[in-house]
Protein backbone atom coordinates (compact mmCIF):
# COMPACT_ATOMS: atom_id res chain seq x y z
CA UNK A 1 0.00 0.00 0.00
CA UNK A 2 1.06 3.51 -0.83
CA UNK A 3 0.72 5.94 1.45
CA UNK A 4 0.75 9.71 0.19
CA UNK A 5 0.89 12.67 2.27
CA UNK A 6 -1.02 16.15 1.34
CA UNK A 7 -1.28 19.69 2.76
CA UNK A 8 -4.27 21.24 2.75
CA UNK A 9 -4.42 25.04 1.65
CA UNK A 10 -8.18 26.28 1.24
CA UNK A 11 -9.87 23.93 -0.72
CA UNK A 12 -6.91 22.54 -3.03
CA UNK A 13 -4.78 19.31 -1.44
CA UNK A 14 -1.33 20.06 -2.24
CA UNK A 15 0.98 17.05 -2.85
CA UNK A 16 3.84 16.85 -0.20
CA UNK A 17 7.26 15.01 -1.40
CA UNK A 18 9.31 13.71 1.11
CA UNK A 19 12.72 15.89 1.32
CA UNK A 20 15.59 14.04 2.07
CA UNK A 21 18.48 15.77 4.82
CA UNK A 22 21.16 16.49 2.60
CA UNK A 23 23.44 17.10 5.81
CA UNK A 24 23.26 15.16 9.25
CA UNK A 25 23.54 18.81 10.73
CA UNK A 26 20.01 19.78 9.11
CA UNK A 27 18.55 16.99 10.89
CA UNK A 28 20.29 17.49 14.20
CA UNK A 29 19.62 21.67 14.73
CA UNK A 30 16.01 20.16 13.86
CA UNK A 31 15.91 18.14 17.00
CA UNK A 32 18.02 21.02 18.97
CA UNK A 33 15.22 23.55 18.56
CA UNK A 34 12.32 20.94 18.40
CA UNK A 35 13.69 18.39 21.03
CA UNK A 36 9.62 17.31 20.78
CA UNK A 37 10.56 15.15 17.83
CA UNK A 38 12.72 12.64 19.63
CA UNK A 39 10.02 12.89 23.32
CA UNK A 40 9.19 9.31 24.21
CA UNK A 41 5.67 10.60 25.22
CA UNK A 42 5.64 14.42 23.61
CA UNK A 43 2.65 15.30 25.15
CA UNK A 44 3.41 14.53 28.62
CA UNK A 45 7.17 13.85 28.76
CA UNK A 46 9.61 17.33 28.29
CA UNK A 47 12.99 16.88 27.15
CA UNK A 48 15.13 20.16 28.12
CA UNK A 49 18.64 20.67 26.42
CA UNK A 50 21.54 20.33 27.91
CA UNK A 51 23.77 20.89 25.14
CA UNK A 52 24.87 19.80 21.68
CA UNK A 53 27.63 18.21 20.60
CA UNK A 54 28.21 17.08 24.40
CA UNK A 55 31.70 15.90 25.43
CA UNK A 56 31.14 12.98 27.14
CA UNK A 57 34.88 12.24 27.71
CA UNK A 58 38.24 14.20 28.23
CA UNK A 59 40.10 10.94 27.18
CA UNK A 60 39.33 9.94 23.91
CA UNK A 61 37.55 13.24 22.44
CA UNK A 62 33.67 11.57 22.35
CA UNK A 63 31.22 14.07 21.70
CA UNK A 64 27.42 12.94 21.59
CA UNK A 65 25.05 14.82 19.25
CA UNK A 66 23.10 15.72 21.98
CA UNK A 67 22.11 16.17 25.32
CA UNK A 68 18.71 16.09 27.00
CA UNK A 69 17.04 15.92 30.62
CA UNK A 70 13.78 14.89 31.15
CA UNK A 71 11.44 16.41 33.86
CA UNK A 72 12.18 13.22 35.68
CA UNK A 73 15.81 14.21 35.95
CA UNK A 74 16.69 11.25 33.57
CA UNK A 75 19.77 11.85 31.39
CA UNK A 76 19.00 11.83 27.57
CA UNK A 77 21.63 10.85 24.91
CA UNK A 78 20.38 11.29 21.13
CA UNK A 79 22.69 10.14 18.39
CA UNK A 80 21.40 11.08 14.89
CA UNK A 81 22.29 9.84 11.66
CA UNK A 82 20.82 9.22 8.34
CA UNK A 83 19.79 6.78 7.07
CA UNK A 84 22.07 6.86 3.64
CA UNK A 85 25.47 6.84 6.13
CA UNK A 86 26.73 3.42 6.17
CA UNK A 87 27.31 3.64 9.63
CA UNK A 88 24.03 3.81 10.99
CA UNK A 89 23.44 -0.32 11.93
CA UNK A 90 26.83 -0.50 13.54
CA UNK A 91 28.88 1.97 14.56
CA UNK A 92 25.91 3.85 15.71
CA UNK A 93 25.40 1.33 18.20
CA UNK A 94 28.90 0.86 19.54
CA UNK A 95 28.80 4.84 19.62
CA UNK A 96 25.89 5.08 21.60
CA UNK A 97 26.75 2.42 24.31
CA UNK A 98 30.09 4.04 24.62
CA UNK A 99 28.65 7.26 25.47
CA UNK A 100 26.61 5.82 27.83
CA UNK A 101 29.32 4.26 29.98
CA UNK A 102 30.95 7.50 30.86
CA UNK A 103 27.51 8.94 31.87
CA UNK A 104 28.07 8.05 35.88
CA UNK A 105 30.98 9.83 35.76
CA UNK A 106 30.06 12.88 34.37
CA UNK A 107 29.99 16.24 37.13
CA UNK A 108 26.48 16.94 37.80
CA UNK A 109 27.95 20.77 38.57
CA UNK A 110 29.10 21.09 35.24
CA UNK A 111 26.02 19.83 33.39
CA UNK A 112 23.70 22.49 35.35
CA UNK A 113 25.86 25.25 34.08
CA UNK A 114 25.64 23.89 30.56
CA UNK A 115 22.37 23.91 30.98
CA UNK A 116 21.78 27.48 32.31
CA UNK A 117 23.50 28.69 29.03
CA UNK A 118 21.36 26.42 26.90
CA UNK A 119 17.84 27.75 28.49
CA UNK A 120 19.14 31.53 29.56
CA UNK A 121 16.73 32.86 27.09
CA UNK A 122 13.57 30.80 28.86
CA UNK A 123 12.80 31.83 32.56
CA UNK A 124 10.29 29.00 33.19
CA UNK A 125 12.08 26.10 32.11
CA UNK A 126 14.87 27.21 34.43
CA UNK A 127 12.82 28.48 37.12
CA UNK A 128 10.90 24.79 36.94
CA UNK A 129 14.17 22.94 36.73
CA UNK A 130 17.13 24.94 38.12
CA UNK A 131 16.69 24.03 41.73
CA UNK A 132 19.23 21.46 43.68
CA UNK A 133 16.06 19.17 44.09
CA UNK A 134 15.94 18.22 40.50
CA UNK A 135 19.59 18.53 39.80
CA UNK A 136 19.85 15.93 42.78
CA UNK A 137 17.65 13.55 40.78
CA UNK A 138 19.68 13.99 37.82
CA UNK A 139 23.27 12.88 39.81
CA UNK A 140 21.11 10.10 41.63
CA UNK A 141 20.21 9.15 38.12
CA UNK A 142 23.45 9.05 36.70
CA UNK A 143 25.62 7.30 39.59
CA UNK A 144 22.70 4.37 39.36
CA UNK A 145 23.20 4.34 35.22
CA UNK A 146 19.22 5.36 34.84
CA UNK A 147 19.70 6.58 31.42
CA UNK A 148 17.78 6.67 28.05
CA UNK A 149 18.82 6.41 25.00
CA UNK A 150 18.25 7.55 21.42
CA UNK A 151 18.82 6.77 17.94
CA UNK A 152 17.46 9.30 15.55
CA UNK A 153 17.28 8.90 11.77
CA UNK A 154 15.26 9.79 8.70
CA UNK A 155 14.77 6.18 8.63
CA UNK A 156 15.64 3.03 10.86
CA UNK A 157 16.71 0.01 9.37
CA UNK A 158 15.04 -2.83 10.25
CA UNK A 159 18.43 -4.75 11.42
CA UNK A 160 19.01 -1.32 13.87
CA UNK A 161 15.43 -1.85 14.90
CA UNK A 162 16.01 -5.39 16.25
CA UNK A 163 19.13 -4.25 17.95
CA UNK A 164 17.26 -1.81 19.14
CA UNK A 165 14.73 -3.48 20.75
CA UNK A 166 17.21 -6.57 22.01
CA UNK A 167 18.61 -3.58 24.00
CA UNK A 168 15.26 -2.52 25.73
CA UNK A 169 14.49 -5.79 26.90
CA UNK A 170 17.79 -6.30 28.21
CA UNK A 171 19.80 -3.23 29.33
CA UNK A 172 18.24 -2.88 33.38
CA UNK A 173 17.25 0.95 33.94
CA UNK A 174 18.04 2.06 30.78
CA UNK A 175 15.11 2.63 28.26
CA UNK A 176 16.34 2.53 24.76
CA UNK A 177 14.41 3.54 21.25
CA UNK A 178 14.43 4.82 17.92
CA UNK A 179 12.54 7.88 16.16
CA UNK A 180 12.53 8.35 12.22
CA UNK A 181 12.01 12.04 11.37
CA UNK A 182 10.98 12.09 8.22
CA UNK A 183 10.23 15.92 6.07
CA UNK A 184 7.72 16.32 3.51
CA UNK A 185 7.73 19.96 1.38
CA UNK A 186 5.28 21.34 -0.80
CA UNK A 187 6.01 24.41 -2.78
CA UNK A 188 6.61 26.83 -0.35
CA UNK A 189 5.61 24.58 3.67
CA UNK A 190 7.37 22.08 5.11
CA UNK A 191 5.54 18.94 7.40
CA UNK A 192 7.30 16.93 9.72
CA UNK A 193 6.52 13.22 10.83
CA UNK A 194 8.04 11.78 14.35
CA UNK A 195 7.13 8.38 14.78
CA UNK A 196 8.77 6.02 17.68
CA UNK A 197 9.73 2.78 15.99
CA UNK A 198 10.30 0.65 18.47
CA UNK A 199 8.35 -1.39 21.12
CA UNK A 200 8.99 1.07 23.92
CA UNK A 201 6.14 0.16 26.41
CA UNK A 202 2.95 -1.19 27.36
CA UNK A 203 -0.25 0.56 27.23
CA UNK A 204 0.26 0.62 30.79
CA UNK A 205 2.98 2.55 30.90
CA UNK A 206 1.75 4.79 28.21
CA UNK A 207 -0.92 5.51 30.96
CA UNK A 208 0.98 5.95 33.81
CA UNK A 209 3.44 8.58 31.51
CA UNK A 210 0.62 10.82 31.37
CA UNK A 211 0.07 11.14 35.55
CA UNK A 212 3.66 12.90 37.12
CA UNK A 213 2.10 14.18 40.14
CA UNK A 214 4.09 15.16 43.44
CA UNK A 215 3.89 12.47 45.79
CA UNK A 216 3.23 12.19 49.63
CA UNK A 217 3.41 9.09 52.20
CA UNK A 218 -0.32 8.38 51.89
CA UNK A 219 0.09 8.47 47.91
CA UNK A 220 3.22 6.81 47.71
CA UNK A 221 1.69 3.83 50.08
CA UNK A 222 -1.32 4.15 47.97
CA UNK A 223 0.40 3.42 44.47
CA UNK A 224 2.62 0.61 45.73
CA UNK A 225 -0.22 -1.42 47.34
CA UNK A 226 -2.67 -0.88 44.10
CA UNK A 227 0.45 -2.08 42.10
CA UNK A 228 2.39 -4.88 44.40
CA UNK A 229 -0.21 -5.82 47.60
CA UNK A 230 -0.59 -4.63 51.00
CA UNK A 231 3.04 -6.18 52.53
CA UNK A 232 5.09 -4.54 49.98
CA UNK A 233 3.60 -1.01 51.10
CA UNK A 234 4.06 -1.91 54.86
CA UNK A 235 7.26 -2.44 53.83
CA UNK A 236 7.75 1.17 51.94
CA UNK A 237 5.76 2.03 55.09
CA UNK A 238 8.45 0.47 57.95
CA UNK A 239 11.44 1.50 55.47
CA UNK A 240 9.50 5.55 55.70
CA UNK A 241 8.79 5.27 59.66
CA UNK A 242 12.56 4.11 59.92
CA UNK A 243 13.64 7.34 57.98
CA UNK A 244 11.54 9.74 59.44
CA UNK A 245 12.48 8.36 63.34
CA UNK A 246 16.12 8.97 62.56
CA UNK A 247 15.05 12.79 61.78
CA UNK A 248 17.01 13.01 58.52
CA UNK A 249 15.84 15.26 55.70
CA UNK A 250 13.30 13.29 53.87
CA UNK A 251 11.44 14.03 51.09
CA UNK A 252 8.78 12.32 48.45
CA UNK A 253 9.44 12.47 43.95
CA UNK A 254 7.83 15.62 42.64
CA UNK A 255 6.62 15.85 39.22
CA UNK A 256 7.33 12.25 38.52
CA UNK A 257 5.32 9.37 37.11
CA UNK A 258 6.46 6.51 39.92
CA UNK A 259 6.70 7.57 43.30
CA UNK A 260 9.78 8.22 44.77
CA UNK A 261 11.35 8.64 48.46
CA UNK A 262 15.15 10.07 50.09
CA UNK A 263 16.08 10.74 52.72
CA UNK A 264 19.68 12.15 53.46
CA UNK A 265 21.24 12.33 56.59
CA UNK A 266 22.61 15.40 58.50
CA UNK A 267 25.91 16.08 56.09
CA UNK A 268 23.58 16.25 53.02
CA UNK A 269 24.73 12.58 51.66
CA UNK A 270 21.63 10.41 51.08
CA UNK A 271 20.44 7.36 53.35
CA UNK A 272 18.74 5.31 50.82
CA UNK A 273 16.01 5.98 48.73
CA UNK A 274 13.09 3.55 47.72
CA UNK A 275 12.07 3.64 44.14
CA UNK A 276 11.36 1.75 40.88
CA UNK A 277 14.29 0.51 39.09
CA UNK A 278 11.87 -1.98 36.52
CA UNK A 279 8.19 -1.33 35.98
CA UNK A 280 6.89 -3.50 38.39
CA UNK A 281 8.90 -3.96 41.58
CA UNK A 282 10.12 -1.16 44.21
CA UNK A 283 13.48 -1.27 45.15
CA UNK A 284 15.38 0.28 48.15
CA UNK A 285 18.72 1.40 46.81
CA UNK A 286 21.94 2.43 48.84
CA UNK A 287 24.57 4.11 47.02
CA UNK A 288 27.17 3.03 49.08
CA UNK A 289 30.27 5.50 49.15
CA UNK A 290 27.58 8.03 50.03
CA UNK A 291 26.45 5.62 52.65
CA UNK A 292 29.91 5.10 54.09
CA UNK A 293 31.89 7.69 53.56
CA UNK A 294 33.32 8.70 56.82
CA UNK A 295 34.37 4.79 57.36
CA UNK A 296 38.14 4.30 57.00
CA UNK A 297 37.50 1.10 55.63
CA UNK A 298 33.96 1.09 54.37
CA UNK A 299 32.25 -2.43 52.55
CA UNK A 300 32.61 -2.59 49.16
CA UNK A 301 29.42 -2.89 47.20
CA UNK A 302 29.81 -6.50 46.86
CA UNK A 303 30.51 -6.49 50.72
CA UNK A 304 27.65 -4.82 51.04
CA UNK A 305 25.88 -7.20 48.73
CA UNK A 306 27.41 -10.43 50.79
CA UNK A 307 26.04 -8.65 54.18
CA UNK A 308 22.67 -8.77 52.73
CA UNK A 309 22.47 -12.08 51.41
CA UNK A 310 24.47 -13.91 53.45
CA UNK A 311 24.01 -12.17 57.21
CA UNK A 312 19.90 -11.40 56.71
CA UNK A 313 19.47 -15.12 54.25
CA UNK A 314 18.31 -12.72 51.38
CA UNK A 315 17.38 -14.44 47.71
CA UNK A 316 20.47 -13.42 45.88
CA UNK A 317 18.31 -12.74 43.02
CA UNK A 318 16.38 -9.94 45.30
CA UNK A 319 20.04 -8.09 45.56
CA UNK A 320 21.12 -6.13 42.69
CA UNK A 321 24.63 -4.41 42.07
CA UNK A 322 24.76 -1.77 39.57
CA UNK A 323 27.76 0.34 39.84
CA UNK A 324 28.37 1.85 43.42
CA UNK A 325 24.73 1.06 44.42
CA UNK A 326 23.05 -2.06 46.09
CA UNK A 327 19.40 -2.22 45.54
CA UNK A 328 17.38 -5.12 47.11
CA UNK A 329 13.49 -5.61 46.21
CA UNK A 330 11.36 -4.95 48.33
CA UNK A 331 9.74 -8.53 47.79
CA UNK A 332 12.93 -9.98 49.62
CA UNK A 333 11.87 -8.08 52.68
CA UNK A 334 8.35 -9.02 53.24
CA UNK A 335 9.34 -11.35 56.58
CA UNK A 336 9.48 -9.43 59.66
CA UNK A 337 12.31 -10.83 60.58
CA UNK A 338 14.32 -9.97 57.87
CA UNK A 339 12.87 -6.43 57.40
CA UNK A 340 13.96 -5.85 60.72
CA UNK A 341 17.20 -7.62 60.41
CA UNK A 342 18.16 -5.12 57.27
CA UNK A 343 17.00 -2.38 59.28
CA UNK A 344 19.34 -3.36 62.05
CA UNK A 345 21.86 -3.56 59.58
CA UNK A 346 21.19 0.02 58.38
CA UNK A 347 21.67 0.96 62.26
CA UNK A 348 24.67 -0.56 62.88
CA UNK A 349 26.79 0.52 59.77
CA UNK A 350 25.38 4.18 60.20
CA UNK A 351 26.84 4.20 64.16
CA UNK A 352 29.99 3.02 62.50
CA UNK A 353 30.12 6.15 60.19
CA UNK A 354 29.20 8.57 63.24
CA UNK A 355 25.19 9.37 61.60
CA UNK A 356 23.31 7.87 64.03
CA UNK A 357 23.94 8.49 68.55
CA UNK A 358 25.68 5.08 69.66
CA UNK A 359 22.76 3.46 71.91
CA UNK A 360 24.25 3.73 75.38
């Protein structure tokens, strides 16, 4: 089937051809000033620049097309190419996945004053998103590798496609998907056509992008129950209570789809925070040189990991390592005894580091 595409003008439909980039920098100052065309969800989800042609490493002179943000605090790395350059199946890829695994090293300082020169010109994008509460969600992001990633083209080969989508299914925390951008011209207009080409999500998820809402205990607890059952909440609930007792600074996500709770101790380094790291199970995540940093000889995070399954008789498969972080489902502590166990844990290796009054 042939599809044609026409632009109406009065009465008379108007024949659109499709124009071809005839340089990958005519496709990439499109996405720059229109960063709309590569949104996962452009109705609800805003991608904010951070900047183009990014250097994502001092060593070896990478530079990524560009930058983005979300208004989750979610890094975004686009990589365009066309579709006529050879390279778009493989070296794309490699490119891309490269880029990525400098991301948790990049300095969170640096990319908020990158991104106070790209968005100088707009007072309410930085008046929404230059505050230390979202730029903390973008560093959290980063150190735990929550990242998505791009591929933009005027058209995406079907082998780049499956790769593609073999990624999604398989990189944890990182959400990965392609966009053709495609222009059409008539005599004197131009149309544009965005079109997400891969399996991204669920129509679940598709629903859930369109409700960010700031969160609270009773919401929070609310969400997790509707979405796990009543003993994963009590544990969100014990894990909160815990938190709150200690009288660190705690807050709930704002403007975010999933709900989201930190809480950082006295010095400003964070405790642990509870969130989703897949689209189904809560996770309570320690990033531990944060978590042990006045220690002279803190755990490792496979210590960490080994104190967890081994000391408490955790499922090693409810224990994750990503790098510097331990995250443990929240499944793994539905027993009292071992929620309260892991929580005694917590206590002890936070008296160590001088955060919590030694019990007399």
């Amino acid at each position: 089937m042939v599809n044609s595409l026409y632009l109406m003008s009065g009465e008379n439909a108007l024949p659109a051809k499709e124009h071809h980039y005839e340089y990958e920098n005519e496709l990439q100052r499109l996405i720059e000033c229109n960063p709309q065309l590569v949104s996962y969800a452009p109705d609800d989800a805003q991608l904010i620049l951070v900047q183009r042609e990014f250097a994502v490493s001092d060593d070896f002179g990478l530079s990524l097309d560009h930058l983005f943000v979300d208004q989750n605090g979610v890094p975004v790395l686009v990589e365009v190419k066309r579709a006529v350059d050879t390279r778009i199946r493989r070296e794309v890829v490699a490119q891309v996945l490269d880029y990525a695994s400098c991301a948790s090293g990049w300095n969170v300082d640096i990319l908020r004053q990158l991104f106070r020169e790209a968005n100088g010109d707009s007072e309410g994008i930085l008046e929404a998103y230059d505050t230390d509460e979202f730029w903390d969600a973008v560093a959290t992001n980063l150190k735990a590798e929550r990242l998505i990633l791009v591929f933009a083209a005027d058209k995406i080969p079907g082998r780049l496609q499956t790769i593609i989508d073999f990624l999604n299914r398989n990189l944890n925390g990182i959400r990965v998907y392609g966009v053709e951008i495609r222009q059409f011209q008539t005599n004197d207009s131009s149309l544009l056509s965005s079109s997400i080409v891969t399996n991204l999500s669920a129509g679940s998820e598709q629903a859930a992008l369109s409700s960010r809402r700031n969160w609270s205990a009773e919401s929070m607890l609310e969400y997790i129950e509707g979405d796990c059952g009543r003993p994963v909440a009590n544990v969100c609930n014990a894990l909160i209570q815990y938190a709150e007792q200690l009288g660190f600074h705690n807050r709930f996500g704002e403007k975010v789809v999933r709900p989201t709770f930190l809480s950082k101790r006295p010095d400003k380094y964070w405790f642990f925070q509870i969130c989703y790291s897949t689209h189904t199970m809560p996770i309570v995540s320690l990033y531990v040189d944060n978590f042990t940093t006045k220690l002279k000889q803190g755990p490792t995070p496979d210590e960490f990991k080994r104190i967890f399954t081994e000391r408490l008789g955790l499922d090693s498969q409810c224990v994750h390592l990503t790098k510097g972080f331990v995250n443990i489902d929240l499944l793994g502590l539905l027993e009292p005894e071992k929620l309260n166990a892991f929580l005694a844990v917590l206590t002890e290796l936070m008296e160590k580091g001088g955060f919590i009054p030694q019990s007399s």
